[in-house]
Protein backbone atom coordinates (compact mmCIF):
# COMPACT_ATOMS: atom_id res chain seq x y z
CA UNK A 1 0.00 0.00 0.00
CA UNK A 2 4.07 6.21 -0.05
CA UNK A 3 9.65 14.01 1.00
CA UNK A 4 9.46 17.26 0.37
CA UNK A 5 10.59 20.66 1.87
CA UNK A 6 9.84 24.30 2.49
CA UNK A 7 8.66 26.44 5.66
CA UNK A 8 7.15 24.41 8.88
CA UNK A 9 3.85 26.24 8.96
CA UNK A 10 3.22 26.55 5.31
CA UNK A 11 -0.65 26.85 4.19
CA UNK A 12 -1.37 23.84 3.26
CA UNK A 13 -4.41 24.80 1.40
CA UNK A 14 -2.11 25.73 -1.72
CA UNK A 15 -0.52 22.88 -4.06
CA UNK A 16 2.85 23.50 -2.38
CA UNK A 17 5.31 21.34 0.18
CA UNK A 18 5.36 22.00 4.07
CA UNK A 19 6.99 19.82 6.62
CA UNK A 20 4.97 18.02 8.91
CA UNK A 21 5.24 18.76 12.96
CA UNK A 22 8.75 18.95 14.75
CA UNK A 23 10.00 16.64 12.42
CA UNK A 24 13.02 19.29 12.62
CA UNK A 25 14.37 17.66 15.03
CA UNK A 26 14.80 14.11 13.91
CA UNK A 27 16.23 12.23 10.98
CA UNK A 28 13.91 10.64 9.21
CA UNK A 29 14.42 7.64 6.95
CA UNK A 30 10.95 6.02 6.64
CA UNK A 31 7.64 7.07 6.74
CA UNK A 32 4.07 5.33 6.49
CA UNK A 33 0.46 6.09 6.87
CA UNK A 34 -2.42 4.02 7.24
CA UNK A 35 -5.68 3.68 9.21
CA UNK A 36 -3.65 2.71 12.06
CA UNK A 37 -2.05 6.12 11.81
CA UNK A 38 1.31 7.55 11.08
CA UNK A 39 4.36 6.04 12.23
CA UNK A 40 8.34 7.02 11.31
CA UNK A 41 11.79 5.48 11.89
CA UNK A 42 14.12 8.54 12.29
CA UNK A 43 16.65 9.09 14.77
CA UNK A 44 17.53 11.84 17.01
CA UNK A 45 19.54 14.56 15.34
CA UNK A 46 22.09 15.27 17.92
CA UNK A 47 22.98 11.34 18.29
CA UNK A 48 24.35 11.35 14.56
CA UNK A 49 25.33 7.78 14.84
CA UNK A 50 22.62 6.47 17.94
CA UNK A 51 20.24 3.17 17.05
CA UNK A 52 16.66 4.36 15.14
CA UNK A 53 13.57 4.36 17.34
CA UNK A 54 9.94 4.13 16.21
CA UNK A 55 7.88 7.07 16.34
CA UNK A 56 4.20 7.79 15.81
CA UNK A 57 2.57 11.17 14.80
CA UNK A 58 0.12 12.74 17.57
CA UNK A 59 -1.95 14.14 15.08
CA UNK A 60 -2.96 11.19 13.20
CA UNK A 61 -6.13 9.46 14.24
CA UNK A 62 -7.23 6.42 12.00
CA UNK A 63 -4.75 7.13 9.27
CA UNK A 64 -6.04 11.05 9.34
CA UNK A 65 -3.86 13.82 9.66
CA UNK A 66 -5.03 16.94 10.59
CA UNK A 67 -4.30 19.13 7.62
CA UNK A 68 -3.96 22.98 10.28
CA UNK A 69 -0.92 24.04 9.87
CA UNK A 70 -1.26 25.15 13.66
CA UNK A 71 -1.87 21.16 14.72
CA UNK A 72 0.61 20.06 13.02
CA UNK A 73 2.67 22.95 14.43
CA UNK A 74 2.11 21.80 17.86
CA UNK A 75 1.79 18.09 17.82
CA UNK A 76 4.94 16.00 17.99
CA UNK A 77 6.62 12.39 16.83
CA UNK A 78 6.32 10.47 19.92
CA UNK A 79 8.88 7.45 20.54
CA UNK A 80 8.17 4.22 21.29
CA UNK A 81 10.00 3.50 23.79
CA UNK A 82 7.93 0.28 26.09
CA UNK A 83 8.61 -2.76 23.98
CA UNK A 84 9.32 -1.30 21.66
CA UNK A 85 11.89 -2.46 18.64
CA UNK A 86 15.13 -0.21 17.52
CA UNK A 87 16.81 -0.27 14.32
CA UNK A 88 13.89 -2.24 12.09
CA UNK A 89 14.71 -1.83 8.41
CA UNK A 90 10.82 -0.82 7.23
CA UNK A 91 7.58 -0.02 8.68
CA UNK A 92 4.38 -0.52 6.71
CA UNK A 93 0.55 0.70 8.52
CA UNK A 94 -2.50 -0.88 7.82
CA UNK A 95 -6.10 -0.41 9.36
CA UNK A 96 -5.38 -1.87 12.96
CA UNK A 97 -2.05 -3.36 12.32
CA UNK A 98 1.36 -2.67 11.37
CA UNK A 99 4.03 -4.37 10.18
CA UNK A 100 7.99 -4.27 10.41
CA UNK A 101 11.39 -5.87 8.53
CA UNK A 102 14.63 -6.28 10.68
CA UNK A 103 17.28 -8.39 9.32
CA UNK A 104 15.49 -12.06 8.85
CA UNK A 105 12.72 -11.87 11.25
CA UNK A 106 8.64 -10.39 10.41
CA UNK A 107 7.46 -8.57 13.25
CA UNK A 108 3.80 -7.30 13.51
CA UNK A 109 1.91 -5.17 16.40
CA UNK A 110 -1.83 -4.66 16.81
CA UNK A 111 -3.28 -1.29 16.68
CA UNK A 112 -6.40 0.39 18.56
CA UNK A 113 -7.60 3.07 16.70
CA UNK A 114 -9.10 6.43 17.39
CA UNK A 115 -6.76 6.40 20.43
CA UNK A 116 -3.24 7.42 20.89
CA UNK A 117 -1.65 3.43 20.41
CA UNK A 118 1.91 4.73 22.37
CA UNK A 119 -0.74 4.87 25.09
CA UNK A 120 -2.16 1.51 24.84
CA UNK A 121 0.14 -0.90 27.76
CA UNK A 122 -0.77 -3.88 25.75
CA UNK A 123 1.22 -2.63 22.59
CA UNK A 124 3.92 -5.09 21.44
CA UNK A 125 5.88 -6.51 18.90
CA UNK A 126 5.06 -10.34 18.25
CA UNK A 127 7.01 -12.18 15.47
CA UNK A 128 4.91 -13.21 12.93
CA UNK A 129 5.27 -17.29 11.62
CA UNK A 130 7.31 -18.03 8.85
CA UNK A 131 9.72 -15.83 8.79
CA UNK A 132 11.17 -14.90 5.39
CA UNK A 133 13.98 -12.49 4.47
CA UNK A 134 12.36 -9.45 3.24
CA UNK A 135 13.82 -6.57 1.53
CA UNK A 136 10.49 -4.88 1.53
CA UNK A 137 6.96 -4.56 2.73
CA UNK A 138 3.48 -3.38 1.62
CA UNK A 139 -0.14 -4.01 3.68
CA UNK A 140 -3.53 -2.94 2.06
CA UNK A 141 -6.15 -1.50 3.46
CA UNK A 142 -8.05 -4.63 3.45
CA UNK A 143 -4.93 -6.20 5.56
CA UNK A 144 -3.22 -8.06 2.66
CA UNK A 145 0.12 -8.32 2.75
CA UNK A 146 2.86 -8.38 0.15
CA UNK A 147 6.47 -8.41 0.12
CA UNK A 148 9.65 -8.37 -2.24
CA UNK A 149 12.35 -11.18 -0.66
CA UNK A 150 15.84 -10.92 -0.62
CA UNK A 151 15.90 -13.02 -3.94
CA UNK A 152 13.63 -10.11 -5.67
CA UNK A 153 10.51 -12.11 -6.22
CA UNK A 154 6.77 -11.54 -4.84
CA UNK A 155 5.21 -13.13 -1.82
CA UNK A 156 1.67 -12.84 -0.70
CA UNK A 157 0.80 -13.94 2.91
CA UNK A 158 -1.62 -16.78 3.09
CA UNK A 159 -4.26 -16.30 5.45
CA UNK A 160 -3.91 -12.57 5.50
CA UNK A 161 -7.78 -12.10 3.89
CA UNK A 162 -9.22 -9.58 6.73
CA UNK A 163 -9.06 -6.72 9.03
CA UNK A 164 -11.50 -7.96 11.22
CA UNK A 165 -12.01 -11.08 13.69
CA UNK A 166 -9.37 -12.97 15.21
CA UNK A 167 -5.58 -11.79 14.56
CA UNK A 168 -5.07 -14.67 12.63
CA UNK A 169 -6.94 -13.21 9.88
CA UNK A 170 -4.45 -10.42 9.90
CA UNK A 171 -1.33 -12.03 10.23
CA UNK A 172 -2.00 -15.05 8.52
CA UNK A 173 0.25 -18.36 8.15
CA UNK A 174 3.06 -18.23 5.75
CA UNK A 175 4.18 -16.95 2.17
CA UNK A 176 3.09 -17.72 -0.93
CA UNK A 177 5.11 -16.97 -4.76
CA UNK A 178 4.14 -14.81 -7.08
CA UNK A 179 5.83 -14.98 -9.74
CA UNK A 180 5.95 -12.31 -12.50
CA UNK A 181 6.17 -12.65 -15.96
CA UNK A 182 6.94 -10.42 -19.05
CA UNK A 183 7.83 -12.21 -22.41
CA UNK A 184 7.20 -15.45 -21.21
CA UNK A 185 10.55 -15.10 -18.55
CA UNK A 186 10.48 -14.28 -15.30
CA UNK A 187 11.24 -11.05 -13.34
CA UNK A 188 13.10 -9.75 -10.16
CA UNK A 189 10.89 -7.24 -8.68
CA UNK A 190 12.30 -4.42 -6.48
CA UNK A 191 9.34 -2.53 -5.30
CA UNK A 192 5.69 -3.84 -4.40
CA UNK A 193 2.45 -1.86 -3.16
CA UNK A 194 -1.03 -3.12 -2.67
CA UNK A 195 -3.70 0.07 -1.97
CA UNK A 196 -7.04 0.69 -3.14
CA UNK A 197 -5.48 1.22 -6.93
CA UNK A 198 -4.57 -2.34 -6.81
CA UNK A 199 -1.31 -3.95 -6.27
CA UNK A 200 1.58 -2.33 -8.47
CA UNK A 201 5.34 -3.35 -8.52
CA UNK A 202 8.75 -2.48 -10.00
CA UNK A 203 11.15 -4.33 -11.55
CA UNK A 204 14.93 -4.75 -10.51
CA UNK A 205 16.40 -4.27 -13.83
CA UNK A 206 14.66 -2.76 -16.20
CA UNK A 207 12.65 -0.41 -13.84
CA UNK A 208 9.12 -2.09 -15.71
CA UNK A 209 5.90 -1.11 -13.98
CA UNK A 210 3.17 -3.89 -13.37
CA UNK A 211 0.29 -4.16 -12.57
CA UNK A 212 -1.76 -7.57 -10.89
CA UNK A 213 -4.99 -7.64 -12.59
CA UNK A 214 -8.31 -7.38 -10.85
CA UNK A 215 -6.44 -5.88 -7.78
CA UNK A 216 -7.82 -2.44 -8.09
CA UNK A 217 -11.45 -2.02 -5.64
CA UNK A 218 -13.84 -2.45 -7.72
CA UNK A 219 -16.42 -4.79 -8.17
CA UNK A 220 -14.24 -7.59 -9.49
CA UNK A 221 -11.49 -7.25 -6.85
CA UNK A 222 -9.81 -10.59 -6.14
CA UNK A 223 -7.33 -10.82 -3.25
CA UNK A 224 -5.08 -12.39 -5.61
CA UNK A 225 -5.79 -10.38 -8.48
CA UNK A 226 -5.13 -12.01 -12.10
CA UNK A 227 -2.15 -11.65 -14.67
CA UNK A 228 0.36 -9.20 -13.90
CA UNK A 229 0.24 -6.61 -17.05
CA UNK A 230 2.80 -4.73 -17.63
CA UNK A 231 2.60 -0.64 -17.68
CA UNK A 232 3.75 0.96 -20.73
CA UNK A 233 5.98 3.86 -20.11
CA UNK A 234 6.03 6.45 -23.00
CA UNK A 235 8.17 8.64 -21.28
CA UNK A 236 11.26 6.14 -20.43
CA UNK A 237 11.07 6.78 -16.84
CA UNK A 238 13.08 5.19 -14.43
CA UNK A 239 10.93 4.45 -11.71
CA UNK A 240 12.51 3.17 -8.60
CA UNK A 241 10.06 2.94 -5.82
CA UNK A 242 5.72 2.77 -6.07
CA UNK A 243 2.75 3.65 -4.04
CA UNK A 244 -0.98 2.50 -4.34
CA UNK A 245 -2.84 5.28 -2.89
CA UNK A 246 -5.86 5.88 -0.58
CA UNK A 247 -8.18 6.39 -4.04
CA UNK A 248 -8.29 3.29 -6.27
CA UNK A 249 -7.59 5.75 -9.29
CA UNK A 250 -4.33 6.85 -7.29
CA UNK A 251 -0.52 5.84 -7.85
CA UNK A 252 2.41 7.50 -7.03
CA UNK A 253 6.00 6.55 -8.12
CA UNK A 254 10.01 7.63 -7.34
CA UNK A 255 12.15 8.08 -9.94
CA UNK A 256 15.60 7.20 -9.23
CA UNK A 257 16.73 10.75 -9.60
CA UNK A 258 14.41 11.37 -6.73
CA UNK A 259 11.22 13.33 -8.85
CA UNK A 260 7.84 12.09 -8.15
CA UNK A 261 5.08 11.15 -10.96
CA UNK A 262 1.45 10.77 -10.34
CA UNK A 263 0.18 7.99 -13.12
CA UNK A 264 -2.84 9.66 -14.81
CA UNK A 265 -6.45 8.68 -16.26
CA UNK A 266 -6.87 5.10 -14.12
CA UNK A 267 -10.32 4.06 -14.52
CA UNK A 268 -12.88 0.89 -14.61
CA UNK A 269 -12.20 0.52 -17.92
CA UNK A 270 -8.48 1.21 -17.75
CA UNK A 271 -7.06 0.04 -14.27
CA UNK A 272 -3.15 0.66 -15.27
CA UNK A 273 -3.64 4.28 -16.71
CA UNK A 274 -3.13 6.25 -19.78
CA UNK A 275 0.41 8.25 -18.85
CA UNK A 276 2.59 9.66 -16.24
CA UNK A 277 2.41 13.11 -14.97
CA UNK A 278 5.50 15.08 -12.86
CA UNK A 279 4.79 16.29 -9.46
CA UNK A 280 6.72 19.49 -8.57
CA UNK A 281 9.81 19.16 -6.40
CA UNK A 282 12.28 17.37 -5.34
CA UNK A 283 14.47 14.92 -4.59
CA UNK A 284 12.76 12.71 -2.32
CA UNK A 285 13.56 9.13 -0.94
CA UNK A 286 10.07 8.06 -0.13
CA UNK A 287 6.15 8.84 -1.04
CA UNK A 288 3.16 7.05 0.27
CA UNK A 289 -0.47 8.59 -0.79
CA UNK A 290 -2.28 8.80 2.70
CA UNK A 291 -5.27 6.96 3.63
CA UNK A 292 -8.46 8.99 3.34
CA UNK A 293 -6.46 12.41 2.73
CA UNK A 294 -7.35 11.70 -0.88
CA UNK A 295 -5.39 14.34 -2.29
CA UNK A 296 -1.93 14.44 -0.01
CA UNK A 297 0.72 12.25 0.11
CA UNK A 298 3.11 12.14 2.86
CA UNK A 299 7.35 11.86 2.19
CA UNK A 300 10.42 11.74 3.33
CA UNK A 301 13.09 14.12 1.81
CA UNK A 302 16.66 14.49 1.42
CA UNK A 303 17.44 16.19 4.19
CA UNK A 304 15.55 13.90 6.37
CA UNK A 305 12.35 15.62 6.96
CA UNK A 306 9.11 14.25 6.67
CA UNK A 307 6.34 16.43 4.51
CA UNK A 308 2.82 16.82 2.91
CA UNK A 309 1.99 18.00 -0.43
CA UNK A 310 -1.03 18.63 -2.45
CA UNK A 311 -1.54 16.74 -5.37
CA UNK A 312 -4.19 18.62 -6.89
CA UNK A 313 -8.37 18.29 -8.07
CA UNK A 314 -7.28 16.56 -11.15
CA UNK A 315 -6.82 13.47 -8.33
CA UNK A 316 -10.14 12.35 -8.24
């Protein structure tokens, strides 16, 4: 299931970058945004070389930031510090549950919403079953999961069909292949994303887009989706990293020089798009389209900060 920089304070109302809270005083590497809120790994400024911490965003409630400049002004990244797990390698927020990579081992942590979860006494990491060396992670909104191994192929947890009931249904069992395909051969995969705009990846070598049929929330949404189809790119881009955003028309992509591009004119009867269109600014290491702020993603830039920007009405 996704960097930018100018004045702390900035109207947000305007299609223009601000950074978000007193992210000024952290280092941010990672940041991601779901119904179970917002939630960082950064690392305190003035310890240059200390471990990374985990830190969640005060003004997020269910995946919802508060888009006042003067909240996010005066809210804060909050550490967790009570069980909680340094130096993870990625973060990824779903509706009640997140997930994290560090080294070989799957961790996951249940989430209450509309509450403050650094609050909640019961919050813990738990290592998930079947344990699989990860390079990256991606949970939907509907609580599938997806990941890119160390070998640069697709897995799908089994078992991970539902955000509600037991925990089971969230964590699921173990991983499952899936493999992709272009010209009959197969391909290493570098960057997966499952959102409401289906499940979207990016391939190690070539930088090819693809896209997993039948994905996309719609009607004839399958967990599993169909044949991957790959994305034409008039425009030669490289893309590096992807996002499936909070809309299921919504899909946001790195390029690896750092420039974002927002692919254009997905549809029912087109789920993979007609082109790709340049956000302003730049460079940025990550971009994530929030949950429910339609029209905002959330980043992490090169200097470390973490940021909102406006995509625009055309997002729709």
């Amino acid at each position: 299931m996704l960097v930018f920089i100018l004045l702390l304070g900035l109207a947000f109302s305007q299609p223009s970058f601000g950074l978000i809270a007193k992210s000024k005083d952290l280092n941010f590497r990672q940041v991601s945004v779901g119904h179970g809120g917002a939630w960082a790994i950064a690392r305190n400024k003035s310890v240059t070389d200390g471990p990374e911490s985990v830190f969640y965003l005060t003004a997020s409630n269910k995946g919802k930031l508060d888009l006042d400049p003067e909240i996010l002004k005066n809210n804060d990244w909050d550490e967790w510090t009570k069980n909680g797990l340094p130096n993870i390698d990625q973060l990824a927020v779903g509706n009640n549950i997140i997930w994290a990579l560090k080294g070989k081992t799957v961790y996951y942590a249940q989430v209450k919403q509309h509450v403050n979860p650094l609050e909640d006494l019961d919050l813990k990491w738990t290592k998930a079953p079947k344990p699989s060396e990860l390079l990256s992670i991606s949970v939907s909104p509907k609580c599938n999961v997806w990941a890119v191994n160390k070998k640069f192929k697709i897995l799908k947890r089994k078992g991970a069909d539902s955000c509600d009931g037991d925990i089971k249904d969230r964590v699921g069992t173990d991983w499952k292949l899936m493999v992709v395909k272009s010209d009959n051969e197969n391909v290493n995969i570098r960057s997966v994303s499952a959102g409401k705009a289906g499940v979207w990846a990016v391939s190690k070598i070539k930088n090819e887009v693809f896209y997993k049929d039948n994905t996309r929330y719609t009607d004839t949404y399958d967990a599993e989706g169909g044949d991957w189809i790959k994305v034409e790119d008039e425009k030669d881009i490289k893309i590096d990293r992807i996002s499936s955003g909070g809309k299921n028309n919504l899909v946001l992509a790195v390029d690896s020089d750092g420039l974002v591009w927002r692919r254009v004119g997905i549809d029912n009867k087109n789920p993979i798009g007609t082109e790709w269109k340049h956000e302003n600014g730049g460079p940025y290491t990550t971009v994530q389209a929030l949950t429910d702020n339609d029209n905002v993603f959330i980043s992490v830039n090169g200097d470390g900060h973490v940021a909102m920007k406006y995509i625009g009405d055309d997002a729709e």
